[in-house]
Protein backbone atom coordinates (compact mmCIF):
# COMPACT_ATOMS: atom_id res chain seq x y z
CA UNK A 1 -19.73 24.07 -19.05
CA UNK A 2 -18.48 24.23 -15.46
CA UNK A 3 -16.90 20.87 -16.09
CA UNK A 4 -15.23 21.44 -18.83
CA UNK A 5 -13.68 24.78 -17.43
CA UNK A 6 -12.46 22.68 -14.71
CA UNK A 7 -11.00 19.88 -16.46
CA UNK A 8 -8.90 22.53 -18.83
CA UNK A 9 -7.88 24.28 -15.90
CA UNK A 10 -6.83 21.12 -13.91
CA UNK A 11 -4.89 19.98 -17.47
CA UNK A 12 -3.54 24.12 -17.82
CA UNK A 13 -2.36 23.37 -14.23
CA UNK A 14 -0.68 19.89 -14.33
CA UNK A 15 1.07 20.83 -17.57
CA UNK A 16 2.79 23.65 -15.39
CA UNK A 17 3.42 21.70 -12.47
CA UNK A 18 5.11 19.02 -14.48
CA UNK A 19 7.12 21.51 -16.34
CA UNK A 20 7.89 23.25 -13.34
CA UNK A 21 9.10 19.58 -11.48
CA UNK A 22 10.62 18.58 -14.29
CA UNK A 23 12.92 21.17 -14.93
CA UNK A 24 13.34 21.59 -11.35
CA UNK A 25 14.49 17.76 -10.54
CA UNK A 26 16.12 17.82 -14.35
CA UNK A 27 18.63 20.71 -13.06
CA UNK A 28 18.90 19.26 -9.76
CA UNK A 29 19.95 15.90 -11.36
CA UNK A 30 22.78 17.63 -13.31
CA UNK A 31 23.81 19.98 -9.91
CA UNK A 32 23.77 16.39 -8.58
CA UNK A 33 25.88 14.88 -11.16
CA UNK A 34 28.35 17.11 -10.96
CA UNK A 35 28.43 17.15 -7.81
CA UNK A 36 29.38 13.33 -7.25
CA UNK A 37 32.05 13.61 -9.65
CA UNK A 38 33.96 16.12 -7.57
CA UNK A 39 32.71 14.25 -4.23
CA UNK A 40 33.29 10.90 -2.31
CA UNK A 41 30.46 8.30 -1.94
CA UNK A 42 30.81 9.35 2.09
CA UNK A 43 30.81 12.99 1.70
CA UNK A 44 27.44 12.55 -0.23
CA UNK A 45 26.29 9.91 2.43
CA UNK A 46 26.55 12.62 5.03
CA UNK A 47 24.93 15.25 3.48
CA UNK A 48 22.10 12.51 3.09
CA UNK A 49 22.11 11.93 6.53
CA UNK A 50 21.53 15.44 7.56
CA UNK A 51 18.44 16.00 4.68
CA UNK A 52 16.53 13.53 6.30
CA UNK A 53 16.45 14.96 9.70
CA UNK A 54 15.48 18.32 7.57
CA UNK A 55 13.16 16.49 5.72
CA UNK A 56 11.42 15.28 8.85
CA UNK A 57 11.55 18.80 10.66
CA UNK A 58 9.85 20.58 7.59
CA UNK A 59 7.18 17.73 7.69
CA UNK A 60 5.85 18.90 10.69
CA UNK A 61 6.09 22.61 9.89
CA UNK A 62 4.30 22.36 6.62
CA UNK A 63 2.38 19.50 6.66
CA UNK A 64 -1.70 19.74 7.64
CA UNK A 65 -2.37 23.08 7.87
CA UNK A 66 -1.15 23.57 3.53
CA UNK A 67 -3.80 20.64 2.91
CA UNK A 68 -6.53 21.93 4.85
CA UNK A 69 -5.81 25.40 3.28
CA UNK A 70 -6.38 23.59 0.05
CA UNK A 71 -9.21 21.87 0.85
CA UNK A 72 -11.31 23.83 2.76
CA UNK A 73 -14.11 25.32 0.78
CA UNK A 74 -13.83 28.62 1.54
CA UNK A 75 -11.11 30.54 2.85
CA UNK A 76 -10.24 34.34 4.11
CA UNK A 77 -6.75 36.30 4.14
CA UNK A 78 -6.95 35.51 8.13
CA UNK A 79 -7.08 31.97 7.24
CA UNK A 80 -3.52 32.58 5.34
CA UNK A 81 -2.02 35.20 7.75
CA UNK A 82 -2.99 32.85 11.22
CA UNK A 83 -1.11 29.72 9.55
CA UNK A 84 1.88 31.80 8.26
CA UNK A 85 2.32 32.95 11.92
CA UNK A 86 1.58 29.25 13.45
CA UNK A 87 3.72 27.75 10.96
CA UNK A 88 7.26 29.93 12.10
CA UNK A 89 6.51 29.24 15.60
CA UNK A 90 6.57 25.42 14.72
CA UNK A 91 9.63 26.04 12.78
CA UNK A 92 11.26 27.92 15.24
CA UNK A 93 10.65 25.24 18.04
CA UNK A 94 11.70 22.69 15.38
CA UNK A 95 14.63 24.90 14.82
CA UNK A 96 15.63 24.68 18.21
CA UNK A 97 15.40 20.93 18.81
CA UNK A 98 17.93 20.26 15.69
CA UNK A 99 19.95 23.00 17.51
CA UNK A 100 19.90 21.19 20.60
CA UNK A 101 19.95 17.29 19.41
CA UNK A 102 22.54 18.24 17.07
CA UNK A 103 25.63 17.05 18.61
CA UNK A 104 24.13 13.77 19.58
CA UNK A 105 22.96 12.91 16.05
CA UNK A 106 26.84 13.28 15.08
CA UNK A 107 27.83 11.40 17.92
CA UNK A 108 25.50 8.50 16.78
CA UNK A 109 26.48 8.54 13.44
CA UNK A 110 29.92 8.55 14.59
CA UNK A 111 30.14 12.14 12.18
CA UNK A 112 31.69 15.13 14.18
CA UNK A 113 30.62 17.74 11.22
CA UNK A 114 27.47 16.89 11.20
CA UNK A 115 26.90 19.11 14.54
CA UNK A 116 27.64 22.27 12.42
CA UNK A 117 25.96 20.93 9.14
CA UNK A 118 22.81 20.42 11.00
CA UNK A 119 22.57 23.51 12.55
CA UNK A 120 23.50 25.62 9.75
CA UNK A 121 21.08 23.61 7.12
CA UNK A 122 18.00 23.64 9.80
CA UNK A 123 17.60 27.08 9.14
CA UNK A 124 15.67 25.84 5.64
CA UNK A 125 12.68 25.69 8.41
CA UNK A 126 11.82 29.32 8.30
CA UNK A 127 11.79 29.71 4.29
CA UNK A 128 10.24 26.27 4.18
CA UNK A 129 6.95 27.39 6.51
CA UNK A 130 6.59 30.55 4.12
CA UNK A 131 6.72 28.42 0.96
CA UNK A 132 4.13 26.18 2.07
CA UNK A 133 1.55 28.80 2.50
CA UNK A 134 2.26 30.48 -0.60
CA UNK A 135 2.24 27.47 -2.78
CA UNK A 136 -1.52 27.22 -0.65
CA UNK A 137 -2.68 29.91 -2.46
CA UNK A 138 -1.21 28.90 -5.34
CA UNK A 139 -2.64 25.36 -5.69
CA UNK A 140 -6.31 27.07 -4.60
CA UNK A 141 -6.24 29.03 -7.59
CA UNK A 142 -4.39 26.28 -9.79
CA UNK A 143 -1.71 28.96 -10.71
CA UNK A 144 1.45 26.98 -11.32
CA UNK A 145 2.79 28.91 -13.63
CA UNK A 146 3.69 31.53 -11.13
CA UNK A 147 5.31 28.19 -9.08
CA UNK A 148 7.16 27.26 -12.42
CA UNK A 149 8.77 30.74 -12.61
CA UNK A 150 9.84 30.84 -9.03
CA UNK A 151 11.15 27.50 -8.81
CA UNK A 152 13.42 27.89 -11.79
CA UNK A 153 15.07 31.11 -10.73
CA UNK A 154 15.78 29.68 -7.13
CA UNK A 155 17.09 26.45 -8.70
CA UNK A 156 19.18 27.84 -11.39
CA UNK A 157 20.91 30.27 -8.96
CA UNK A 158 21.25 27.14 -5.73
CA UNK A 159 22.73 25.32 -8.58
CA UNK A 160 25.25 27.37 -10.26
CA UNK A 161 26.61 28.40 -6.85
CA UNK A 162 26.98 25.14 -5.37
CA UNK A 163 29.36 23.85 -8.44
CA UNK A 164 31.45 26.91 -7.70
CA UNK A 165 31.82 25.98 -4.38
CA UNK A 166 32.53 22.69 -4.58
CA UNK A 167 35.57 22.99 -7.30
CA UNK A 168 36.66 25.37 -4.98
CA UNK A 169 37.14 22.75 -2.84
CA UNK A 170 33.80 23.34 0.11
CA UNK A 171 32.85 19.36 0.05
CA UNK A 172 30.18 18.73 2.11
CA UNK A 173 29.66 22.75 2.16
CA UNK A 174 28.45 22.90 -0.94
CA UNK A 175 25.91 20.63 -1.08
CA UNK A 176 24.89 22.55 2.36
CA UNK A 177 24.93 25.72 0.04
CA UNK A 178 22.30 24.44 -2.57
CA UNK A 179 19.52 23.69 -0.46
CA UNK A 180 19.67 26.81 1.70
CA UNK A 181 19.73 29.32 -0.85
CA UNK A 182 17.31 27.50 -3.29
CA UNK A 183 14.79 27.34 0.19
CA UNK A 184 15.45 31.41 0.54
CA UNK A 185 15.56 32.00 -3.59
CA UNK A 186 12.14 29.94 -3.64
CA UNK A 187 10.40 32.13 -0.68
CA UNK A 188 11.52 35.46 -2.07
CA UNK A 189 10.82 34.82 -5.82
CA UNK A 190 7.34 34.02 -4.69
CA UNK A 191 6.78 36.92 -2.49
CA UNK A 192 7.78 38.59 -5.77
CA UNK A 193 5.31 36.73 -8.08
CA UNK A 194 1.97 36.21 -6.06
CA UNK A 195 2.78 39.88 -3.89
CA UNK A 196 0.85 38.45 -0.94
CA UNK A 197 1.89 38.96 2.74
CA UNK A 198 1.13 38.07 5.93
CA UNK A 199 -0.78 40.34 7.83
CA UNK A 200 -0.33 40.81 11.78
CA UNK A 201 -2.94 38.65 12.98
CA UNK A 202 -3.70 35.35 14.87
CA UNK A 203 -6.87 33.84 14.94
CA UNK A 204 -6.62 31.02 16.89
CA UNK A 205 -10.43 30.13 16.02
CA UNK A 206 -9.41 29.83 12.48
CA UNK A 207 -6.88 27.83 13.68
CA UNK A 208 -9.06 25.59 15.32
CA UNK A 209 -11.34 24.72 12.18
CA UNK A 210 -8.50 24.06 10.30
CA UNK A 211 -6.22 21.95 12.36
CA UNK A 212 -9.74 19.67 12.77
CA UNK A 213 -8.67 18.62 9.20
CA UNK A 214 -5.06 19.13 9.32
CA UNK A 215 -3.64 17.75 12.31
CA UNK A 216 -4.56 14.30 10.89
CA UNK A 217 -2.43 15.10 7.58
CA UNK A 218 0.44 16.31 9.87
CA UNK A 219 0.61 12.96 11.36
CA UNK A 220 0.16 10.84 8.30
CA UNK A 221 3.15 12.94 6.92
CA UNK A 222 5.22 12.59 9.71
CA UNK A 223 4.60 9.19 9.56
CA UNK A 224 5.24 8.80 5.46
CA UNK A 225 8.17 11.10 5.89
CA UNK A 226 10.41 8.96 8.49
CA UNK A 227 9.17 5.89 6.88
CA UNK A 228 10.20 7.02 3.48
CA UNK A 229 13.85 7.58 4.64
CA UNK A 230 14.14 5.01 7.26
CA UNK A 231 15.92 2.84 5.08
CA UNK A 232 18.53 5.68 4.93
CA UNK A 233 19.02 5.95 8.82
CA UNK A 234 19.51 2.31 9.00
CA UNK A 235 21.53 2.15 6.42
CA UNK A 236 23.76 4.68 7.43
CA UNK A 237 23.99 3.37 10.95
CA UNK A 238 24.30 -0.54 10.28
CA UNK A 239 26.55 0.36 7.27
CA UNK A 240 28.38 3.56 6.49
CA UNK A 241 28.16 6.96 5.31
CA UNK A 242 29.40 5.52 2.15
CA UNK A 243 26.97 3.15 1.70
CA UNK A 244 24.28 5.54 2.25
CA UNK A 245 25.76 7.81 -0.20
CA UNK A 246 26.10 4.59 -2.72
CA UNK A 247 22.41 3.92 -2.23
CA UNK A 248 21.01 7.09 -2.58
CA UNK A 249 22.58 7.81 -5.89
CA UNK A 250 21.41 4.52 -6.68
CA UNK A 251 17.57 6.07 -5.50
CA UNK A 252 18.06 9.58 -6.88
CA UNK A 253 17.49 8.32 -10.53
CA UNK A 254 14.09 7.03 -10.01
CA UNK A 255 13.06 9.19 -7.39
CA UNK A 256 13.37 12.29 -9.20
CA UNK A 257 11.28 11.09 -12.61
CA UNK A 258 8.39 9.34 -10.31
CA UNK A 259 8.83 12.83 -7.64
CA UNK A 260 7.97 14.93 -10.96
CA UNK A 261 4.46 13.67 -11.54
CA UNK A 262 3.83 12.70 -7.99
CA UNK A 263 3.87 16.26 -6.96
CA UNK A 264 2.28 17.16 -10.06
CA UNK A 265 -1.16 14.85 -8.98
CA UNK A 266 -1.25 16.28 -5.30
CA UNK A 267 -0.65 19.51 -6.02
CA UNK A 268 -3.29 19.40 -8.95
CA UNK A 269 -5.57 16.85 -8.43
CA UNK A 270 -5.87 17.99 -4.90
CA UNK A 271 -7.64 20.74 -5.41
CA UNK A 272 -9.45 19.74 -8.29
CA UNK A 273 -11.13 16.33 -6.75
CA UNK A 274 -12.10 18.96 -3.78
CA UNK A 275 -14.00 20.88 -5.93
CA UNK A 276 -16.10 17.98 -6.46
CA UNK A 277 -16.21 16.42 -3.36
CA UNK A 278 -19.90 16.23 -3.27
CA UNK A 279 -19.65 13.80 -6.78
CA UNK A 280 -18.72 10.31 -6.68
CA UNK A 281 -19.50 9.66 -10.07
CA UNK A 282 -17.30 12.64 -11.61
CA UNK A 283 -14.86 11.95 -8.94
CA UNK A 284 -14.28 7.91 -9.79
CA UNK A 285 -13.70 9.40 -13.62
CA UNK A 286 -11.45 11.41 -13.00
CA UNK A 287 -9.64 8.85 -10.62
CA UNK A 288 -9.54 6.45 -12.95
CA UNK A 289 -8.12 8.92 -15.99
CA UNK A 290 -5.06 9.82 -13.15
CA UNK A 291 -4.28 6.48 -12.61
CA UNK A 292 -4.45 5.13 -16.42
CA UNK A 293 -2.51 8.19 -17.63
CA UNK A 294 0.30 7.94 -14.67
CA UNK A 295 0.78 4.55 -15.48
CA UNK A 296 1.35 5.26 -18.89
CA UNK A 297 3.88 7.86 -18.19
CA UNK A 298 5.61 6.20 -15.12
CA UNK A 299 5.84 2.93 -16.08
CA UNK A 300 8.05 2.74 -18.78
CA UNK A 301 10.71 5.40 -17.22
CA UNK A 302 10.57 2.65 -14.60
CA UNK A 303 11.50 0.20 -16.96
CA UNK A 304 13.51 1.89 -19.30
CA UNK A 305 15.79 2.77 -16.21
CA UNK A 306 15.66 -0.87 -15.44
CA UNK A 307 17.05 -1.76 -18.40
CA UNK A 308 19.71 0.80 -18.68
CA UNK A 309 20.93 1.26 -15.26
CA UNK A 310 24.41 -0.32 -15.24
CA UNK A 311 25.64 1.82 -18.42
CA UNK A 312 24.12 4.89 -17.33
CA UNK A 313 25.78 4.83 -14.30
CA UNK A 314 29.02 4.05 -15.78
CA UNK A 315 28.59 7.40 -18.09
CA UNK A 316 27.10 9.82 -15.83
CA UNK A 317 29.00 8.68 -12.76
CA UNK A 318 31.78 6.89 -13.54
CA UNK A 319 33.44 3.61 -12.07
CA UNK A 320 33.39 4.34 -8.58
CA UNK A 321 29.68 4.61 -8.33
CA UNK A 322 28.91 1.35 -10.12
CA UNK A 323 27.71 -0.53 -6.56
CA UNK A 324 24.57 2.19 -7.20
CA UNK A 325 23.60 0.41 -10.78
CA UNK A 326 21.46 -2.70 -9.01
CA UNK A 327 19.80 -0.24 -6.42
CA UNK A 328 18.88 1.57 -9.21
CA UNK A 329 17.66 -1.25 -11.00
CA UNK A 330 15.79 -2.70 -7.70
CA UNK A 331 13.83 0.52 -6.30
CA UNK A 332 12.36 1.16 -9.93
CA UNK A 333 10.07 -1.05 -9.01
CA UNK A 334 8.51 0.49 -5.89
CA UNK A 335 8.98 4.02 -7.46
CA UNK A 336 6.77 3.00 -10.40
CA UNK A 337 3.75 2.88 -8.03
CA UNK A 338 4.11 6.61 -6.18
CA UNK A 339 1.84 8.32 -8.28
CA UNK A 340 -1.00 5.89 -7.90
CA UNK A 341 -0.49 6.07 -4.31
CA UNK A 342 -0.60 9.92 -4.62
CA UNK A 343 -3.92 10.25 -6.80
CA UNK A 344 -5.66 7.51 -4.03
CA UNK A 345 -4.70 9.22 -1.01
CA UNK A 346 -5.56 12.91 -2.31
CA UNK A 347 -8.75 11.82 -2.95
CA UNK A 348 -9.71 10.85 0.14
CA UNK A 349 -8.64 14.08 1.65
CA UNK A 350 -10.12 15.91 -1.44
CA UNK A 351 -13.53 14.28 0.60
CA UNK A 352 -12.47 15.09 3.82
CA UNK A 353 -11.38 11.73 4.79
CA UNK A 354 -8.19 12.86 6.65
CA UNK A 355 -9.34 9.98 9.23
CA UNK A 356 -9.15 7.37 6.44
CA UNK A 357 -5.88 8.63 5.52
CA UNK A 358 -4.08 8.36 9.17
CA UNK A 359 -5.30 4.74 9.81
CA UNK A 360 -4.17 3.97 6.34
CA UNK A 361 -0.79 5.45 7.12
CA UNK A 362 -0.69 3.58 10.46
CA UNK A 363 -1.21 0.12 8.86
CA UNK A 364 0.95 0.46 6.06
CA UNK A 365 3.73 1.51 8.07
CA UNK A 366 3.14 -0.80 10.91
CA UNK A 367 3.23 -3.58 8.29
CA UNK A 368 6.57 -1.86 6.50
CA UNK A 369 8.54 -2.27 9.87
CA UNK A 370 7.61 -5.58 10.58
CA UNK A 371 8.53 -6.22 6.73
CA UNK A 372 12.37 -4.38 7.83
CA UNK A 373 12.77 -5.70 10.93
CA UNK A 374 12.27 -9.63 9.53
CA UNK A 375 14.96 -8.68 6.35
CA UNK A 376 17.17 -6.39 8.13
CA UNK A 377 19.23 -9.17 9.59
CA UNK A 378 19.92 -10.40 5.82
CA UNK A 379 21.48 -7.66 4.36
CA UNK A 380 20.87 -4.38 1.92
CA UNK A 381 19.59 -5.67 -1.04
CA UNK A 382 17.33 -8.32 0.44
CA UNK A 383 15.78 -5.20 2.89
CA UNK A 384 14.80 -3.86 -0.62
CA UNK A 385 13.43 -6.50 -2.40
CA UNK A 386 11.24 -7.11 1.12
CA UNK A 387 10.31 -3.24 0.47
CA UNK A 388 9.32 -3.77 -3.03
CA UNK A 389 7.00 -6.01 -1.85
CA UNK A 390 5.46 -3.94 0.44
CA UNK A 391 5.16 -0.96 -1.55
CA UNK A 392 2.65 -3.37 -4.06
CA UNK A 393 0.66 -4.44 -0.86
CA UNK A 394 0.69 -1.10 0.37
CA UNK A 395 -1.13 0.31 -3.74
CA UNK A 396 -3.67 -2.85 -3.19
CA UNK A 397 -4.41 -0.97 1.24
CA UNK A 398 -4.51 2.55 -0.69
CA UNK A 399 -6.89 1.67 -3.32
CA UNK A 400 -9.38 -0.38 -0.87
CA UNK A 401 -11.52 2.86 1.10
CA UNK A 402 -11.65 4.16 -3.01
CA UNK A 403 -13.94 1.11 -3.79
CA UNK A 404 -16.93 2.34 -0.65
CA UNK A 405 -15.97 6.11 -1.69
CA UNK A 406 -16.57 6.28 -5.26
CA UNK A 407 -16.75 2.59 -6.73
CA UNK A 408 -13.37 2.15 -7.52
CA UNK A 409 -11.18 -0.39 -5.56
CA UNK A 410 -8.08 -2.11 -5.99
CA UNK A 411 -9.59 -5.30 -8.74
CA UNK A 412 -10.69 -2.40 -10.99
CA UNK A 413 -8.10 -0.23 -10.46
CA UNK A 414 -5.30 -3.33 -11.12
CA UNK A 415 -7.19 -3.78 -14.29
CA UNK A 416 -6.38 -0.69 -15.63
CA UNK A 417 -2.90 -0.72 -14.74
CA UNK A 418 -2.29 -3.99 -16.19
CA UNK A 419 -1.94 -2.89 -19.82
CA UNK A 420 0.82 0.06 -19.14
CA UNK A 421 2.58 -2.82 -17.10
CA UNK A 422 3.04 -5.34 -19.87
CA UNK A 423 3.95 -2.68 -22.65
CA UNK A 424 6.36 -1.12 -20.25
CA UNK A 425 7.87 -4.72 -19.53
CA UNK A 426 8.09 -5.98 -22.91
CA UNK A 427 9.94 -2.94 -23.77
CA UNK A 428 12.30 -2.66 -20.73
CA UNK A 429 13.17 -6.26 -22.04
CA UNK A 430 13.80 -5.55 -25.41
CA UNK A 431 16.39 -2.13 -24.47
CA UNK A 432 18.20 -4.34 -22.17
CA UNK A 433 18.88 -7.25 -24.99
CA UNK A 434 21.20 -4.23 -26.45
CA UNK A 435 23.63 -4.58 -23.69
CA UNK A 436 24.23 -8.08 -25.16
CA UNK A 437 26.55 -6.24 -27.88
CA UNK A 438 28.71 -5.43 -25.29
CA UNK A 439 29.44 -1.96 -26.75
CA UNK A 440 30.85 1.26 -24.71
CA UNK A 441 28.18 2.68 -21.81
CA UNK A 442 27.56 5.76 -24.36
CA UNK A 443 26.70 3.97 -27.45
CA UNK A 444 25.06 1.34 -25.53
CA UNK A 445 22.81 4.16 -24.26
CA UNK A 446 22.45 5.83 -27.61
CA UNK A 447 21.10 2.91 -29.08
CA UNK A 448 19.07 1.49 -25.89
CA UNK A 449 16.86 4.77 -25.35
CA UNK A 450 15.37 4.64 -29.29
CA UNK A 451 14.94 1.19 -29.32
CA UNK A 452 12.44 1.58 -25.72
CA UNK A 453 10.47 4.50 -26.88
CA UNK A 454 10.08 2.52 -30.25
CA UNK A 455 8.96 -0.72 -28.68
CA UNK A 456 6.64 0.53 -25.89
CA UNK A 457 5.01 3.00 -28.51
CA UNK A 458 4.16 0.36 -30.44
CA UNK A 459 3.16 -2.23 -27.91
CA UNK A 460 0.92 0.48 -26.49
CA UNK A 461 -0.71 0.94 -30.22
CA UNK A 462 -1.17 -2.40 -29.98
CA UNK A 463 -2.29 -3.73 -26.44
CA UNK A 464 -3.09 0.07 -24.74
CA UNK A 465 -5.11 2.06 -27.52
CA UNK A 466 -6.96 3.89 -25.20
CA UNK A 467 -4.29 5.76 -22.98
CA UNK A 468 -1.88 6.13 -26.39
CA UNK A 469 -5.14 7.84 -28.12
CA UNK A 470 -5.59 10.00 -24.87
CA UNK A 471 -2.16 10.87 -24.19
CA UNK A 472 -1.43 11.74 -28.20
CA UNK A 473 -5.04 13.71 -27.65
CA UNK A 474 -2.92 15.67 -25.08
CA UNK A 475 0.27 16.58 -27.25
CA UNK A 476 -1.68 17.77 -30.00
CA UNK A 477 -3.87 19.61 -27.64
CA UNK A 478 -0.52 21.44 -26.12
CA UNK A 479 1.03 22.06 -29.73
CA UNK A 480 -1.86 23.66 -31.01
CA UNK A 481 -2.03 26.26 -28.14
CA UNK A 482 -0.25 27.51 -25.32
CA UNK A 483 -1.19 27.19 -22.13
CA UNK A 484 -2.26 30.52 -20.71
């Protein structure tokens, strides 16, 4: 009975969290859209510069601590209220080192506004800390919806004002715009919705239990995080803001359908594999489930975007971004494998393995630099293809503590990936044969997108019955009721 009440709650909770990514990363995509239309490849670049110095800063403010909040088997309101305080004095030192490095970075980057951008957009830090320890409490008691309500408002309202700015004429300004009041719509929308707040208190006992767990997960992210948008800082060093820009349009595409589930599986599955830690058995089925069903659901976007990345960025994006079509087309492939990544690595810290986790992050990224230093000299697109290659050894190092843990290592868990692979590649193959009739980007598209979902449907009936039977099993499931 208790397993059952868990596995509707973990599905009640991962419906929300996908509907809550999805439309979040669906509106962004259209902000985004519209956004390149009335902006240059560089002004984008540099806005791209600046978010991953951001994106590195609010690592180590919210990283560790949110885990082991999740994880931890039982926690009190001092838990909450001594990380909440811990987590603005990180941000606040963080603050000040972006403050400080600030000109430098610009000077670097050869960029004078970045000095002001920086400072400005750093601010994110102190919303960003508060966020992380209400979607804590949150995740603990699987309540997305309240996270799905919250993140659409803040969205919705970042969005709407950044297009006014920027056909006003605010560039760079307006992109700036967007992420600071979506980070301060998102805080206050959730004070509203969970009504928790921080109580005056610092425990630094509390502290210590908890950053016994976490400080291992702060590193790993730190490490992830400036690994994950290295390839930006070189680029936009060794090339040009432009470039950058160019490239991560190109990325945007994938990374926001693959971002969807992957935050989706650690944001559910995290807290749902820690509930039974103490099962191995229960734990390698539900592993196995996450990866079959991901696969099902990733891989074809993956190829389906493959196939139809040169007219879609022709309609959504027009001429000028066309150098972003084979980027596109190339980091599909590493994108398709985030999720699997995602439901290996929770697991282990679901069992309290944050250990396993940092020397896993420590090889794979010690391996990823030797694999950029060796293809940097050779250009952009054979640095990706290197990456590519990485990212597949890097599912194969994820999945190998799994097989001691619960039984299920990378042979079995290739297996089961294997049939979502060819169905997704015989259909990416058969959409991209309808560019052959050489017909406009929008009726190109029109006819591409039936013709995929046709194809891998059937070529799942037929070589993947038992994920098609589950994930129909699903739908009719969510049809028949709301979730509550």
């Amino acid at each position: 009975m208790e397993n059952n009440s868990l596995k509707s709650k973990v599905l009640n909770g991962m419906f929300w969290k996908l509907l809550e990514q999805t439309g979040y990363q669906g509106i962004q995509f259209v902000v985004a859209l519209v956004l390149a239309r009335l902006m240059t490849p560089r002004e984008y670049g540099t806005i791209s510069l600046i978010t991953i110095f951001i994106t590195i800063a609010n690592t180590f403010v919210q990283s560790g601590f949110a885990t082991a909040l999740i994880q931890k088997d039982e926690i009190h309101e001092e838990d909450y209220s001594s990380v909440f305080w811990l987590s603005m004095l990180l941000a606040l030192l963080c603050y000040i080192a972006l403050l400080v490095a600030a000109p430098w970075i610009a000077i670097y980057y050869h960029t004078p506004v970045l000095t002001e951008l920086i400072r400005v957009m750093g601010l994110v830090l102190f919303p960003g800390a508060v966020i992380s320890i209400q979607t804590a409490r949150i995740s603990r008691k699987l309540q997305f919806r309240k996270l799905f309500q919250a993140t659409m408002i803040a969205v919705l309202l970042s969005g709407v004002i950044s297009i006014m700015l920027a056909f006003r004429g605010f560039g760079v300004w307006a992109m700036a715009a967007q992420q600071m009041i979506y980070y301060f719509a998102l805080m206050a929308s959730l004070f509203l919705f969970t009504r928790w707040f921080p109580k005056l208190l610092l425990e630094m006992g509390r502290i210590r239990v908890l950053f016994s767990f976490g400080w291992k997960i702060l590193v790993s992210g730190l490490i992830d995080t400036i690994w994950q948008n290295i390839y930006g800082l070189v680029i936009g060093k060794k090339y040009s803001s432009a470039e950058l820009g160019v490239y991560n349009r190109g990325e945007q595409f994938p990374k926001i359908l693959t971002g969807s589930l992957t935050a989706a599986v650690q944001s559910v599955m995290l807290p749902a594999y820690a509930r039974k830690q103490k099962e191995p058995e229960t734990l390698r089925r539900m592993c196995r489930r996450s990866i079959q069903f991901s696969a099902f659901i990733v891989f074809p976007m993956m190829a389906g975007l493959i196939a139809v990345a040169r007219p879609l960025v022709l309609l959504l994006l027009t001429e000028k971004w066309i150098d972003a079509a084979p980027y596109l087309a190339l980091l599909c492939l590493g994108y398709a494998l985030l999720p699997m990544d995602s439901i290996n690595l929770q697991l282990m810290n679901a069992m309290g393995r944050s250990d396993l986790f940092l020397r896993l992050e420590i090889i794979k990224k010690a391996l990823g630099i030797l694999v950029l230093v060796l293809s940097l000299p050779f250009g952009i697109m054979p640095m990706l293809i290197m990456k590519i290659v990485d990212e597949y050894l890097c599912l194969i190092i994820n999945a190998l503590p799994n097989g001691k843990l619960i039984g299920y290592g990378p042979a079995a868990q290739l297996r089961d990936l294997l049939p979502a692979a060819v169905c997704a590649a015989l259909m990416g193959a058969g959409a991209w044969a309808v560019q052959l009739l050489k017909w406009s980007p929008l009726w190109t598209l029109m006819l591409q997108i039936p013709v995929g979902v046709v194809l891998y449907l059937f070529f799942s009936f037929l070589f993947n019955r038992a994920s098609f039977d589950y994930t129909y099993g699903l739908i009719l499931k969510y049809i028949q009721r709301s979730p509550q």
